[in-house]
C-alpha atoms as a PDB file:
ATOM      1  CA  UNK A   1      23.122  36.692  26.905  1.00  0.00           C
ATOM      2  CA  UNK A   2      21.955  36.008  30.398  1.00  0.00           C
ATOM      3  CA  UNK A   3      22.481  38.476  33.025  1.00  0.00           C
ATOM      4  CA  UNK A   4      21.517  36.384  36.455  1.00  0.00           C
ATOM      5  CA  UNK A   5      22.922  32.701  37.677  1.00  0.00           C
ATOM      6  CA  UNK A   6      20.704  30.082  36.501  1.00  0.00           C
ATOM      7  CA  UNK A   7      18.388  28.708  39.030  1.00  0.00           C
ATOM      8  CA  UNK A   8      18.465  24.689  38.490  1.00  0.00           C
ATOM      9  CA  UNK A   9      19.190  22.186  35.419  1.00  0.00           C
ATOM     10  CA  UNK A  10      17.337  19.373  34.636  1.00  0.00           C
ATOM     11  CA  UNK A  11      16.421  17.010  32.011  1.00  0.00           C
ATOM     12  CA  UNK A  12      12.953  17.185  30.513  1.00  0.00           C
ATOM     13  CA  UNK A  13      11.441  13.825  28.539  1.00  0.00           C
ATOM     14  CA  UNK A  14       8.525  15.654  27.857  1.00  0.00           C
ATOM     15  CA  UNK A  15       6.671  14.656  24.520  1.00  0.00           C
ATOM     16  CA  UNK A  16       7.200  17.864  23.151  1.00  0.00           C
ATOM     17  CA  UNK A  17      10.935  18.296  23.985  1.00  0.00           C
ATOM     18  CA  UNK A  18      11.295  14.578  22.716  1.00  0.00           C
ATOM     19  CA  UNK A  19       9.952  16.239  18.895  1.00  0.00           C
ATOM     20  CA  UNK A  20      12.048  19.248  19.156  1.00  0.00           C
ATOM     21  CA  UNK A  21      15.498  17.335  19.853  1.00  0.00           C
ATOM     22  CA  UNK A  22      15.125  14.548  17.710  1.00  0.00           C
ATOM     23  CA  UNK A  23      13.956  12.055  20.066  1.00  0.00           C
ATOM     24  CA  UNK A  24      15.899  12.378  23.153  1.00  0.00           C
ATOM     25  CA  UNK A  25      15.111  14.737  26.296  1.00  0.00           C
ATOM     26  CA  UNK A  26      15.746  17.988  26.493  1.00  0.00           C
ATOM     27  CA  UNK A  27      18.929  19.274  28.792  1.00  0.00           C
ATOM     28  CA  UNK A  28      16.994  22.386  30.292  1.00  0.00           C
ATOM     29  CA  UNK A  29      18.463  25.393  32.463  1.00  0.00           C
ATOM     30  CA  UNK A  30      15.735  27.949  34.234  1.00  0.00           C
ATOM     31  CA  UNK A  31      17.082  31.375  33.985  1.00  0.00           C
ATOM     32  CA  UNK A  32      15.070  34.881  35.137  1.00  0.00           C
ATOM     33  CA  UNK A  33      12.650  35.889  31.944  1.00  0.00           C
ATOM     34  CA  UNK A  34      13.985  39.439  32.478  1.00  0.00           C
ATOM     35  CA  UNK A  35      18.013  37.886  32.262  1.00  0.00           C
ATOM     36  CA  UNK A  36      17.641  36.715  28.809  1.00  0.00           C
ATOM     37  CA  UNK A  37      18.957  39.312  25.904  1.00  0.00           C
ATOM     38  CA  UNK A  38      19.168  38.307  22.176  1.00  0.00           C
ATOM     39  CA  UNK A  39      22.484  40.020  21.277  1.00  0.00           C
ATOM     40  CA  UNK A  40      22.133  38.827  17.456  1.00  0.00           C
ATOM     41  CA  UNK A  41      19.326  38.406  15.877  1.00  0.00           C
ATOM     42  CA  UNK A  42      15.856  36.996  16.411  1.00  0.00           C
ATOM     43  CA  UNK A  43      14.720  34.168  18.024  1.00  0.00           C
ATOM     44  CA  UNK A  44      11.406  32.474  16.073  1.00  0.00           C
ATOM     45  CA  UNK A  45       8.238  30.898  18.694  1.00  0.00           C
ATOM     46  CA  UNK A  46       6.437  28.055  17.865  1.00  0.00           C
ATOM     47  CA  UNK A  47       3.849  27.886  20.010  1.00  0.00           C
ATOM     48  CA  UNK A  48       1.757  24.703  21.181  1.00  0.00           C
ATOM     49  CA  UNK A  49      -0.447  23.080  24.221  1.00  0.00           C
ATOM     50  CA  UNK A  50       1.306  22.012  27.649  1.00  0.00           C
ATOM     51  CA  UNK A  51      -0.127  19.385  29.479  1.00  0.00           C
ATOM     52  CA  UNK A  52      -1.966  22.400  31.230  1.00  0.00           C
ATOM     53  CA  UNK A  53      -3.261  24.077  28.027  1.00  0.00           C
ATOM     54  CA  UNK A  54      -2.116  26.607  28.401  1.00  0.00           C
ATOM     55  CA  UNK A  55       0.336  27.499  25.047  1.00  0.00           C
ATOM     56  CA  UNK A  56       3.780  26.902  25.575  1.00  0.00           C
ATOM     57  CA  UNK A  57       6.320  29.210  23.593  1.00  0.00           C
ATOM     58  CA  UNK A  58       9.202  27.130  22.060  1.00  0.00           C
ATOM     59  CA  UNK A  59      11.684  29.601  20.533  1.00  0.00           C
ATOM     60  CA  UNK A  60      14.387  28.749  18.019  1.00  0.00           C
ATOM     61  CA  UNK A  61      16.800  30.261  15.493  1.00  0.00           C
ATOM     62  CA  UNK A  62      15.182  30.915  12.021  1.00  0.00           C
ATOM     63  CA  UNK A  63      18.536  30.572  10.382  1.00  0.00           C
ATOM     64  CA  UNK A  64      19.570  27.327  11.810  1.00  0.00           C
ATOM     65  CA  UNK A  65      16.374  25.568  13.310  1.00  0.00           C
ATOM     66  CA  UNK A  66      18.521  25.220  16.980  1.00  0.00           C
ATOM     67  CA  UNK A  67      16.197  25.120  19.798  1.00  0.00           C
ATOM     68  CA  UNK A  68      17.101  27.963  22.242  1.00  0.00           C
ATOM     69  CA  UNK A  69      14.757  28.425  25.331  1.00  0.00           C
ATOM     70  CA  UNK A  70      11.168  27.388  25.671  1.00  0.00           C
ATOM     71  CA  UNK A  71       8.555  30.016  27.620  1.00  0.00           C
ATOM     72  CA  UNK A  72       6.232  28.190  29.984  1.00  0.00           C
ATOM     73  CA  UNK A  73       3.018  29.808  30.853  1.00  0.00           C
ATOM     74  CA  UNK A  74       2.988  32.066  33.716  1.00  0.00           C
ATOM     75  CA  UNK A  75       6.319  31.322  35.370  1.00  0.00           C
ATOM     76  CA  UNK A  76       8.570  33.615  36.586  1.00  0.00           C
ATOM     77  CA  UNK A  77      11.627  31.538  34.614  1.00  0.00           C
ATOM     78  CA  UNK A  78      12.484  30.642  30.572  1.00  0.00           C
ATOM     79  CA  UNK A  79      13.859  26.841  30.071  1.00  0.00           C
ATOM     80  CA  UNK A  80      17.316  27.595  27.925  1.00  0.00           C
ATOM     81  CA  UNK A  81      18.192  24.676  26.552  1.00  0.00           C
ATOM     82  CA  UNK A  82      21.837  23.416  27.027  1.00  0.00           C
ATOM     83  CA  UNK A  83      22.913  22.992  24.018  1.00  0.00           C
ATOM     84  CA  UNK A  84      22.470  26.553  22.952  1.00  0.00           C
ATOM     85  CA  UNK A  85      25.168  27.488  25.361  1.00  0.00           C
ATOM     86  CA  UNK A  86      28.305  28.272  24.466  1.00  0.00           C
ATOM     87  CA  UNK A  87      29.790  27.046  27.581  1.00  0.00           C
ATOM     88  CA  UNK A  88      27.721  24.255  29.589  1.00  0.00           C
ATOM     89  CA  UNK A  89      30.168  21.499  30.338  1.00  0.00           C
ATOM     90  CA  UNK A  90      30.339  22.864  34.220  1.00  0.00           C
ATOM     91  CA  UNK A  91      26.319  22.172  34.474  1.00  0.00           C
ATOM     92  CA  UNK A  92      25.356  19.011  36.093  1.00  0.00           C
ATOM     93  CA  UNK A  93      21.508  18.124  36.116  1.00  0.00           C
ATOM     94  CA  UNK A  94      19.690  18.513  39.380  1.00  0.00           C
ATOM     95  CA  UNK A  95      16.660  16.224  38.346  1.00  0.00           C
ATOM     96  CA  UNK A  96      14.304  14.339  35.144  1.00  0.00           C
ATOM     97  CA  UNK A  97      11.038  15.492  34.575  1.00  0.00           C
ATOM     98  CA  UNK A  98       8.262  14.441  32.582  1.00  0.00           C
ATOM     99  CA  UNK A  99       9.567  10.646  32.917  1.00  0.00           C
ATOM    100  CA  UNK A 100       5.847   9.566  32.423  1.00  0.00           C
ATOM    101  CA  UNK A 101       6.473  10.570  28.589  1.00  0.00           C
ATOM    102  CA  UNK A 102      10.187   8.795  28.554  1.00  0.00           C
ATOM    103  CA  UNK A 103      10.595   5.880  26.475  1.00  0.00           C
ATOM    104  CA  UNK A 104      12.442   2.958  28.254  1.00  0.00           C
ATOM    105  CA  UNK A 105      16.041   3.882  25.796  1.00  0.00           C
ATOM    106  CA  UNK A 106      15.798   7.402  27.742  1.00  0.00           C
ATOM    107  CA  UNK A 107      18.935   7.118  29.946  1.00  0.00           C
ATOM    108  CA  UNK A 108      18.448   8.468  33.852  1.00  0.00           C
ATOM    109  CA  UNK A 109      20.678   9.196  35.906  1.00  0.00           C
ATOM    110  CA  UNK A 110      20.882   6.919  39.194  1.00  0.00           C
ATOM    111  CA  UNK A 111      20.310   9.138  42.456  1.00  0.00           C
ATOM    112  CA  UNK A 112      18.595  12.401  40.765  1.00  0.00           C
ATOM    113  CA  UNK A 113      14.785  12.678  41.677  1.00  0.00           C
ATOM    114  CA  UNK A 114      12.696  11.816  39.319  1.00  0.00           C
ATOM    115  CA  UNK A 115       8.866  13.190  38.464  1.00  0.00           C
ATOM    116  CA  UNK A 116       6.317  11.927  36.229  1.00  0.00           C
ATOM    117  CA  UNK A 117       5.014  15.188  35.210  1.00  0.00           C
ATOM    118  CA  UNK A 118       6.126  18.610  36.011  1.00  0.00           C
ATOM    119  CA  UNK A 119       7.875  19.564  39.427  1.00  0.00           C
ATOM    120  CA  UNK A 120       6.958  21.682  42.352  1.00  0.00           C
ATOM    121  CA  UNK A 121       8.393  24.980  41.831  1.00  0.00           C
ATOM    122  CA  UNK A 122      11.529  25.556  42.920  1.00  0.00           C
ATOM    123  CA  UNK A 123      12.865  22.490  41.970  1.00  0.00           C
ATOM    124  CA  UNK A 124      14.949  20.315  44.456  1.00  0.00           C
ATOM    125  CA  UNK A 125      18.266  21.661  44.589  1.00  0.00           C
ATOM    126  CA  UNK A 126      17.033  25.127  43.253  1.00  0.00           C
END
């Protein structure tokens, strides 16, 4: 469950977020750390390097393998992927990050700002 309004969506083509979905970018929504609550459950980490290197936390369900938020290193926000939403249909991506990794097939959508590598923080729109 999260507890506070999510603070921006966008789409990450990341190398990393490329492995975890199968190929394709990652549909990403920042949300507080301290609004996230496992009501079932328990989420599994994998942890590897960011392009900082620092360790980034990639948690998923044990049971089922689906990706479910990612913890960057020393922000203030988690990255809950989309898909693990029950209800995401009204949330419309603010911006692509990462494109530096994106392979030319990644789709982008005209008009949203686009960023090789990771953002300022907040994010446009956020």
């Amino acid at each position: 469950m999260i507890t506070a309004p999510l603070m921006n969506v966008g789409i990450c083509h990341c190398t990393d977020c490329q492995k975890a979905s199968g190929g394709g970018p990652n549909y990403v929504a920042l949300a507080p750390k301290t609004s996230l609550s496992v009501t079932k459950g328990e989420a599994r980490v994998y942890f590897c390097k960011g392009d900082s290197g620092e360790d980034v936390g990639r948690a998923f369900c044990p049971d089922c393998g689906t990706p479910l938020w990612s913890l960057p290193p020393h922000a203030p926000f988690l990255t809950i992927k989309l898909g693990a939403l029950d209800h995401n249909s009204d949330l419309m991506p603010a911006l692509h990050l990462y494109t530096a990794s994106a392979p030319p097939w990644h789709l982008m959508h005209e008009g949203l700002p686009t960023f090789p590598k990771m953002p300022p923080f907040p994010p446009p729109g956020g």
